[in-house]
Protein backbone atom coordinates (compact mmCIF):
# COMPACT_ATOMS: atom_id res chain seq x y z
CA UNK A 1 274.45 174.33 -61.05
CA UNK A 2 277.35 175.87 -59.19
CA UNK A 3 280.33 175.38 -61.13
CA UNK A 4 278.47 174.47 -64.62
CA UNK A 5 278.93 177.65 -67.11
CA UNK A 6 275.32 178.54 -67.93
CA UNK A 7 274.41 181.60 -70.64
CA UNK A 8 273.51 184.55 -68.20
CA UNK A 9 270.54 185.14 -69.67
CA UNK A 10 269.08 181.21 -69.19
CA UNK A 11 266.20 180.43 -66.93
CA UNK A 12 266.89 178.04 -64.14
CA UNK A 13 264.22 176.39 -62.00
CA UNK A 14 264.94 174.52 -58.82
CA UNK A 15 262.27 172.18 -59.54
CA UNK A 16 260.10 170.66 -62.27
CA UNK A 17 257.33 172.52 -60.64
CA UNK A 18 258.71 175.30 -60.75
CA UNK A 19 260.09 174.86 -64.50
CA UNK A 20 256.69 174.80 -65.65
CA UNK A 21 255.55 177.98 -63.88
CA UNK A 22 258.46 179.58 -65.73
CA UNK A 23 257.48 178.13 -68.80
CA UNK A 24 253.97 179.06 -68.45
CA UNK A 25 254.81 182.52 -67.34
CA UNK A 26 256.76 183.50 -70.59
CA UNK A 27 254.68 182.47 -73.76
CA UNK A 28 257.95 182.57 -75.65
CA UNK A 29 259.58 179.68 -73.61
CA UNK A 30 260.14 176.24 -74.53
CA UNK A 31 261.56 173.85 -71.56
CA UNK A 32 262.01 170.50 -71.24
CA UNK A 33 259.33 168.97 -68.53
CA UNK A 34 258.03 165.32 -67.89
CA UNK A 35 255.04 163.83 -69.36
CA UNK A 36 252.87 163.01 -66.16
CA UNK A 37 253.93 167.31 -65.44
CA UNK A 38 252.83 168.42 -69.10
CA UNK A 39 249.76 166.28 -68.34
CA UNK A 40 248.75 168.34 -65.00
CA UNK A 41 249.10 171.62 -67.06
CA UNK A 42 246.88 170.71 -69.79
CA UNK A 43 245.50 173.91 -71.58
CA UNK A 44 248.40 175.96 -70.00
CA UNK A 45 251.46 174.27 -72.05
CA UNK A 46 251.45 173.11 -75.72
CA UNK A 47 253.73 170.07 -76.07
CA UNK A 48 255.86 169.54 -79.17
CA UNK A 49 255.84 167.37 -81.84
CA UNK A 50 259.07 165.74 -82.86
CA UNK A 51 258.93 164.92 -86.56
CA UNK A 52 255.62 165.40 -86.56
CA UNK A 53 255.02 162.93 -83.95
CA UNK A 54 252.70 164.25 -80.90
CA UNK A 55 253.67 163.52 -77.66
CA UNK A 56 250.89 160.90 -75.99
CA UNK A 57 251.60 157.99 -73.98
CA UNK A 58 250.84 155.37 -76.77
CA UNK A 59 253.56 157.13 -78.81
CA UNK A 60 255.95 157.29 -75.79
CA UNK A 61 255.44 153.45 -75.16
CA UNK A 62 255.75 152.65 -78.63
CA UNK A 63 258.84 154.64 -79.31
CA UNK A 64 257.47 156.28 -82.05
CA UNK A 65 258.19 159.83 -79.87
CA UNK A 66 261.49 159.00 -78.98
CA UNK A 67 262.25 162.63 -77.11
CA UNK A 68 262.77 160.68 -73.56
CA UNK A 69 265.07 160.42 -70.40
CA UNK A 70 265.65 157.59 -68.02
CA UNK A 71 263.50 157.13 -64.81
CA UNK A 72 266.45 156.76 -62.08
CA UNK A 73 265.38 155.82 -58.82
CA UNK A 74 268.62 156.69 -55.35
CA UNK A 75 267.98 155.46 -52.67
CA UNK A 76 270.38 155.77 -49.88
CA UNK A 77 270.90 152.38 -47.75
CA UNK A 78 269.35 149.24 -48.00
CA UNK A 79 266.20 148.82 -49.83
CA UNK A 80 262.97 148.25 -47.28
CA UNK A 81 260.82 145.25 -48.56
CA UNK A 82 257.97 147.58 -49.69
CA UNK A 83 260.70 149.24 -52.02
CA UNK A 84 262.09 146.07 -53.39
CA UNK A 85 258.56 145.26 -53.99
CA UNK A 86 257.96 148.42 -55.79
CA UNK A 87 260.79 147.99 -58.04
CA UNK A 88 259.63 144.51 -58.91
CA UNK A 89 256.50 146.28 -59.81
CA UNK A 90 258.23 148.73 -61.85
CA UNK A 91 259.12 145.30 -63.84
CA UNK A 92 262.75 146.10 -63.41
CA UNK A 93 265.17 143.43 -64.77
CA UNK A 94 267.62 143.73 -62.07
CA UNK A 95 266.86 144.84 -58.48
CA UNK A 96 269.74 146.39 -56.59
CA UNK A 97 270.62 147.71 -53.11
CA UNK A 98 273.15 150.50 -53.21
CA UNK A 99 274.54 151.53 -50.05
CA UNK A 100 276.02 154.86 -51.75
CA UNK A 101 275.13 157.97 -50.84
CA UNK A 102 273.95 160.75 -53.11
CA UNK A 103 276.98 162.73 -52.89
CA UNK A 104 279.18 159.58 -53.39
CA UNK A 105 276.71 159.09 -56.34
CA UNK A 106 277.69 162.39 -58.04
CA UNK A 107 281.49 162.44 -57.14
CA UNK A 108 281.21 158.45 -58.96
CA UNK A 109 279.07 159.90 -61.88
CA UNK A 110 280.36 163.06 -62.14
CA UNK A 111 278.81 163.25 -65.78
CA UNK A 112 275.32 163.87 -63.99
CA UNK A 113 276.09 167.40 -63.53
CA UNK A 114 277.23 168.24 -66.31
């Protein structure tokens, strides 16, 4: 998180994987993972209720769990067919190619870090 000021004593993980082995390690933790990850670790992490709502994919699609965060998809240069298909798949209103990089991305959106 280089230049991000971050309490010394927080855990960092460089991936969601390895989030949830942190999490799983320390019974006192609580982290924020995906679904589909909580999911694969069934019996190993307890997900939360929010007001008293459980966390299942009918109450995810129905908004009725509204803990969530965006799916966002980079891509660097033009989208291959098979990718434009998957998007369309994805039921995606608008279908874009972006020929941005992913560092351009951050400098642009500089709110992603932080």
């Amino acid at each position: 998180m280089k230049d991000v000021n971050v309490r010394q004593d927080a855990i960092q993980a460089p991936t969601m994987g390895a989030l949830v082995a942190k999490i799983i390690e320390n019974k006192n933790a609580i982290g924020y993972a995906s679904f589909g990850i909580t999911n694969q670790n069934k019996g190993k992490l307890i997900p939360l209720k929010v007001d008293n709502i459980q966390p299942s994919e009918e109450n995810i699609l129905n908004k009725s769990y509204y803990i969530s965060r965006p799916l966002i998809i980079m891509k660097s240069g033009e989208l291959t067919k098979t990718e434009k298909y998957l998007l369309t798949c994805l039921n995606l209103k608008k279908v874009k190619s972006y020929k941005k990089t992913w560092d351009s991305f951050l400098y642009q959106n500089k709110s992603v870090n932080q």
